[in-house]
Protein backbone atom coordinates (compact mmCIF):
# COMPACT_ATOMS: atom_id res chain seq x y z
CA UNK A 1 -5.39 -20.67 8.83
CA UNK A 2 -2.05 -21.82 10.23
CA UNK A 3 1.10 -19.81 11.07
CA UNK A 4 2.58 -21.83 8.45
CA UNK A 5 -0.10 -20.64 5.55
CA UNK A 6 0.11 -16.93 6.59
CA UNK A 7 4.04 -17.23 6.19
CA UNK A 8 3.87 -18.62 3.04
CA UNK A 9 1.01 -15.64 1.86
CA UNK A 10 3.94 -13.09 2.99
CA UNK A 11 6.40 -14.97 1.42
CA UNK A 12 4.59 -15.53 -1.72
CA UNK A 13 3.87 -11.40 -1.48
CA UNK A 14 7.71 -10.87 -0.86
CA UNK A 15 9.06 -12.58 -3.29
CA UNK A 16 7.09 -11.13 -6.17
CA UNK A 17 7.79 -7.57 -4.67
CA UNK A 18 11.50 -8.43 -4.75
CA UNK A 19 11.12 -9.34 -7.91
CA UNK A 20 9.87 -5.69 -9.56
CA UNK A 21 11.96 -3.97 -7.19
CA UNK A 22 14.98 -5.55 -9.28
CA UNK A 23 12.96 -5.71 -12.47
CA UNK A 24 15.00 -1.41 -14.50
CA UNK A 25 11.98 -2.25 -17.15
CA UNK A 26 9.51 -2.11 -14.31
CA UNK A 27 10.89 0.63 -13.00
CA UNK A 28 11.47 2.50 -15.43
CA UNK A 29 7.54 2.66 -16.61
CA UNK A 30 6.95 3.48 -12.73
CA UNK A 31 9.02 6.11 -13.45
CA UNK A 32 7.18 7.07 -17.12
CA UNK A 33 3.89 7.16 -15.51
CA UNK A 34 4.92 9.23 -12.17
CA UNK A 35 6.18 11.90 -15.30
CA UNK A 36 3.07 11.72 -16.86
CA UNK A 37 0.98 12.28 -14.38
CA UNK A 38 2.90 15.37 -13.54
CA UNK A 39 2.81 16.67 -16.90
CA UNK A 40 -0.41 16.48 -16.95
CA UNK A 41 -1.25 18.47 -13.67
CA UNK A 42 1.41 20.70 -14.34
CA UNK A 43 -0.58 21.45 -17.75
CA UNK A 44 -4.02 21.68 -15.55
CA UNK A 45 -5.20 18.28 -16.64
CA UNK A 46 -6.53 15.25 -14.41
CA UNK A 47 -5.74 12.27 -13.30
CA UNK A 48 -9.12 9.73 -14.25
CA UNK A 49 -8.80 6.26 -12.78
CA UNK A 50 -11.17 2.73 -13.37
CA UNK A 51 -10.79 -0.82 -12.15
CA UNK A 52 -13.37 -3.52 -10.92
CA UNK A 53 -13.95 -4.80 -7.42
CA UNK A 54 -10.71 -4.81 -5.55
CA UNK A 55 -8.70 -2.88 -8.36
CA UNK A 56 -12.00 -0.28 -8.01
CA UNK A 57 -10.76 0.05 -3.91
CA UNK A 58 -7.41 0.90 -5.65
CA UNK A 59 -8.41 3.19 -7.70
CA UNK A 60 -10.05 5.07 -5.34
CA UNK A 61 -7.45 4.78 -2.64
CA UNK A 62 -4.95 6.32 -5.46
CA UNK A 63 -7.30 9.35 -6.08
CA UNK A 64 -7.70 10.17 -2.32
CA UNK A 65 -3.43 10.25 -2.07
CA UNK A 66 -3.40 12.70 -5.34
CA UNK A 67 -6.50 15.23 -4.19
CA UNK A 68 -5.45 14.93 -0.79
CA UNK A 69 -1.72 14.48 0.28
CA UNK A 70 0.59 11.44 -0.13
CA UNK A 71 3.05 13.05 2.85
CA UNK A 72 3.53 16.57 1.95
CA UNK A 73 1.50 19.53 2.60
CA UNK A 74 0.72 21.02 -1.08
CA UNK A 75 -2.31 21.77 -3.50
CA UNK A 76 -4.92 19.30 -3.89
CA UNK A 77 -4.32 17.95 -7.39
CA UNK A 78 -7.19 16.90 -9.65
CA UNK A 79 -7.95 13.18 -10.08
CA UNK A 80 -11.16 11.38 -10.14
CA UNK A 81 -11.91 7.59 -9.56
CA UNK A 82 -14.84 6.64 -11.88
CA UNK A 83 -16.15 3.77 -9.71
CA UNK A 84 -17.69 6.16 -7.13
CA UNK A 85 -20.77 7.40 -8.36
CA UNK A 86 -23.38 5.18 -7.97
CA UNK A 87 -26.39 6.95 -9.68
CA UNK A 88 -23.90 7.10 -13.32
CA UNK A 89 -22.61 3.12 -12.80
CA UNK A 90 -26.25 2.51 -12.68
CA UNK A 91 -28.00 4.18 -14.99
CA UNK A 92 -24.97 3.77 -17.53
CA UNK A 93 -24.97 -0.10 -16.50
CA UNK A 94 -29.20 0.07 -17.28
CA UNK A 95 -29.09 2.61 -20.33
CA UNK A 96 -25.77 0.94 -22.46
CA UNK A 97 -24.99 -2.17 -20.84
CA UNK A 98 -22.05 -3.19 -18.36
CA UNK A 99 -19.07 -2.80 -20.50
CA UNK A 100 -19.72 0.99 -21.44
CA UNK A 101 -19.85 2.12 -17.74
CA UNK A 102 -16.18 3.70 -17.56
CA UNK A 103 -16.05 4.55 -21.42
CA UNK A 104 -19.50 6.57 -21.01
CA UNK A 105 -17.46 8.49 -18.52
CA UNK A 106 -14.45 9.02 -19.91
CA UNK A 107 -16.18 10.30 -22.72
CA UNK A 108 -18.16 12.45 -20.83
CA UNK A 109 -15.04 13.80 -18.77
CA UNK A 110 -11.85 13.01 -20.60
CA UNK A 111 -10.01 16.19 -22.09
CA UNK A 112 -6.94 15.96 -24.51
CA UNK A 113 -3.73 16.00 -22.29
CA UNK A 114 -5.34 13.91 -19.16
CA UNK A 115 -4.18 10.82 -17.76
CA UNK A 116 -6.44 7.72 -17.38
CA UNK A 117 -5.01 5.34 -15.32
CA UNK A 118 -6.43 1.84 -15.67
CA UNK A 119 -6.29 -0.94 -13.38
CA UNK A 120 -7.01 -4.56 -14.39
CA UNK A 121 -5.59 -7.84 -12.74
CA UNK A 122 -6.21 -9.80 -15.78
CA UNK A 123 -6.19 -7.01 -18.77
CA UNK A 124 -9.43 -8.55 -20.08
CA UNK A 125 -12.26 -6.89 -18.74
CA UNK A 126 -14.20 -5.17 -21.48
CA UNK A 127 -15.18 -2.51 -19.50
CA UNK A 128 -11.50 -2.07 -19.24
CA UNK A 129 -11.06 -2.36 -22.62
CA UNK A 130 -14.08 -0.26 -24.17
CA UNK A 131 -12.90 2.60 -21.36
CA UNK A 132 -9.19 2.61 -23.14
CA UNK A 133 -10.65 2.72 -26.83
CA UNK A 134 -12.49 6.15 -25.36
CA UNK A 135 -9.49 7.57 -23.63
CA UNK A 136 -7.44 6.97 -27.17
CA UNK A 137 -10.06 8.61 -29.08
CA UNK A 138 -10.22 11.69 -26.87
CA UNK A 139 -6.54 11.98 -26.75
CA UNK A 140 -5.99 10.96 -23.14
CA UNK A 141 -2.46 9.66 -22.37
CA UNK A 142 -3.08 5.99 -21.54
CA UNK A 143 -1.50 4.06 -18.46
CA UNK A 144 -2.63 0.30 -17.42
CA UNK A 145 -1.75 -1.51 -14.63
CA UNK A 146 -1.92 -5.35 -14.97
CA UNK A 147 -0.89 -8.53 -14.33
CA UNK A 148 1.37 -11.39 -16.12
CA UNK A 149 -1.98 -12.47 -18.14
CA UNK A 150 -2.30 -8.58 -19.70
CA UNK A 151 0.21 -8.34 -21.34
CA UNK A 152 -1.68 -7.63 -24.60
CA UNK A 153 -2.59 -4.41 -22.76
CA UNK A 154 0.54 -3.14 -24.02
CA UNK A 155 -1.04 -2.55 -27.82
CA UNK A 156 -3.48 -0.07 -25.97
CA UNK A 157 -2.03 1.61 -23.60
CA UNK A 158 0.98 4.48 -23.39
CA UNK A 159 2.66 2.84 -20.83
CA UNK A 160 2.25 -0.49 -19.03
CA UNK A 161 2.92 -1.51 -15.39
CA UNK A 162 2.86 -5.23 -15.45
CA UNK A 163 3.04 -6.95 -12.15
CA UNK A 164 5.38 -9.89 -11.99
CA UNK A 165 2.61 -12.42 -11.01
CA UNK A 166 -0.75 -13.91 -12.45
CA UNK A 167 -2.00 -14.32 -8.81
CA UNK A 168 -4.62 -11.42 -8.42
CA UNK A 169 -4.02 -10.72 -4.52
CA UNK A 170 -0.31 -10.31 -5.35
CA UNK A 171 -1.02 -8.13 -8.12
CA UNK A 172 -3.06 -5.80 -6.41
CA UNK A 173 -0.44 -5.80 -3.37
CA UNK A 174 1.82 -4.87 -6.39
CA UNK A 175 -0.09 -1.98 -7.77
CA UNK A 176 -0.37 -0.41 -4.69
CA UNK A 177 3.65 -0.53 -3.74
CA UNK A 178 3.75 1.21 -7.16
CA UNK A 179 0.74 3.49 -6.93
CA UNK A 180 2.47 4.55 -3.88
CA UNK A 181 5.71 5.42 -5.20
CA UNK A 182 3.98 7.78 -7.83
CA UNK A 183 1.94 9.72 -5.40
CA UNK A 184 5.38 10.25 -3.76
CA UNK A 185 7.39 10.79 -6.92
CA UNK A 186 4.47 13.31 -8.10
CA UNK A 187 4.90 15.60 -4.61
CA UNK A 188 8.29 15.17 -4.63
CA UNK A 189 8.30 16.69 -8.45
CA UNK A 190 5.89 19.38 -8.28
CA UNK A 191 7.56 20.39 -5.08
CA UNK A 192 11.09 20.56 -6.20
CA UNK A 193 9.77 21.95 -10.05
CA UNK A 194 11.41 18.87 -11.29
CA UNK A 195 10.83 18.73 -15.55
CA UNK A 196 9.46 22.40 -15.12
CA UNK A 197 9.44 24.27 -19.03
């Protein structure tokens, strides 16, 4: 690959960035889910989180900065990725078919009051979309992460992060900027007792 390609990747990368760091609607859902997600620990509720292939790295990395730390030392928090368990994807995959293998789990560990937080490039995966029809019918508060293509997510889901881009590297590189600035808004917010009752 040439200097000139890899320039053009960043550029490509920048530019989109740029554009949802000027983008209030954007921000403002960043915000919305960040709020959510603190409600819901604050209540002693969990974060759940799904996605497929690279968005299933995501989801994982996102769970490690919530349990863990983002940057401040604090309480581990509760939130579990539901791509990690190999002997459930399988035997769920086997037993009821691809599509059921984050809805089996969210039904099995979804409680009234928790947030699932669903990541999908395109909005159209329909293990996605069975996992969403779960969380709504165990009274989990929704939010999706998605690209320019899912925007029909928006019928399903509480609140909607929606990438400025239909190219899927970008809109992972996307998510993640976000993701990032939840974990930190989350801390910062159970630190200060921001939106305590």
């Amino acid at each position: 690959m040439s200097q000139n390609q890899i320039a053009t990747h960043f550029q490509q990368s920048l530019a989109a960035l740029e554009r949802a760091a000027n983008d209030a609607a954007l921000l403002a859902v960043t915000s919305d889910i960040a709020l959510a997600i603190v409600d819901a620990i604050r209540s002693g509720n969990k974060v759940l989180l799904i996605g497929n292939g690279g968005s299933a790295a995501d989801a994982q990395h996102i769970a490690s900065e919530i349990v863990g730390r983002y940057r401040k030392e604090r309480p581990g928090y509760a939130a579990v990725a539901l791509t990690t368990d190999t002997s459930a994807l399988t035997a769920i995959s086997n037993d009821y078919g691809f599509e059921q293998i984050f809805a089996r789990q969210v039904e099995s560990l979804g409680r009234p009051g928790d947030v699932l937080l669903a990541l999908s490039t395109s909005g159209q995966s329909p293990n996605i979309l069975a996992a969403l029809a779960a969380a709504r019918q165990r009274g989990l508060v929704i939010a999706g992460f998605t690209g320019l293509k899912g925007k029909s997510l928006h019928d399903v889901c509480d609140h909607l992060f929606v990438a400025p881009s239909d190219d899927t590297p970008v809109i992972q590189q996307i998510h993640m900027t976000a993701a990032h600035a939840i974990c930190d808004s989350v801390e910062r917010a159970l630190a200060d007792g921001v939106g305590d009752k």
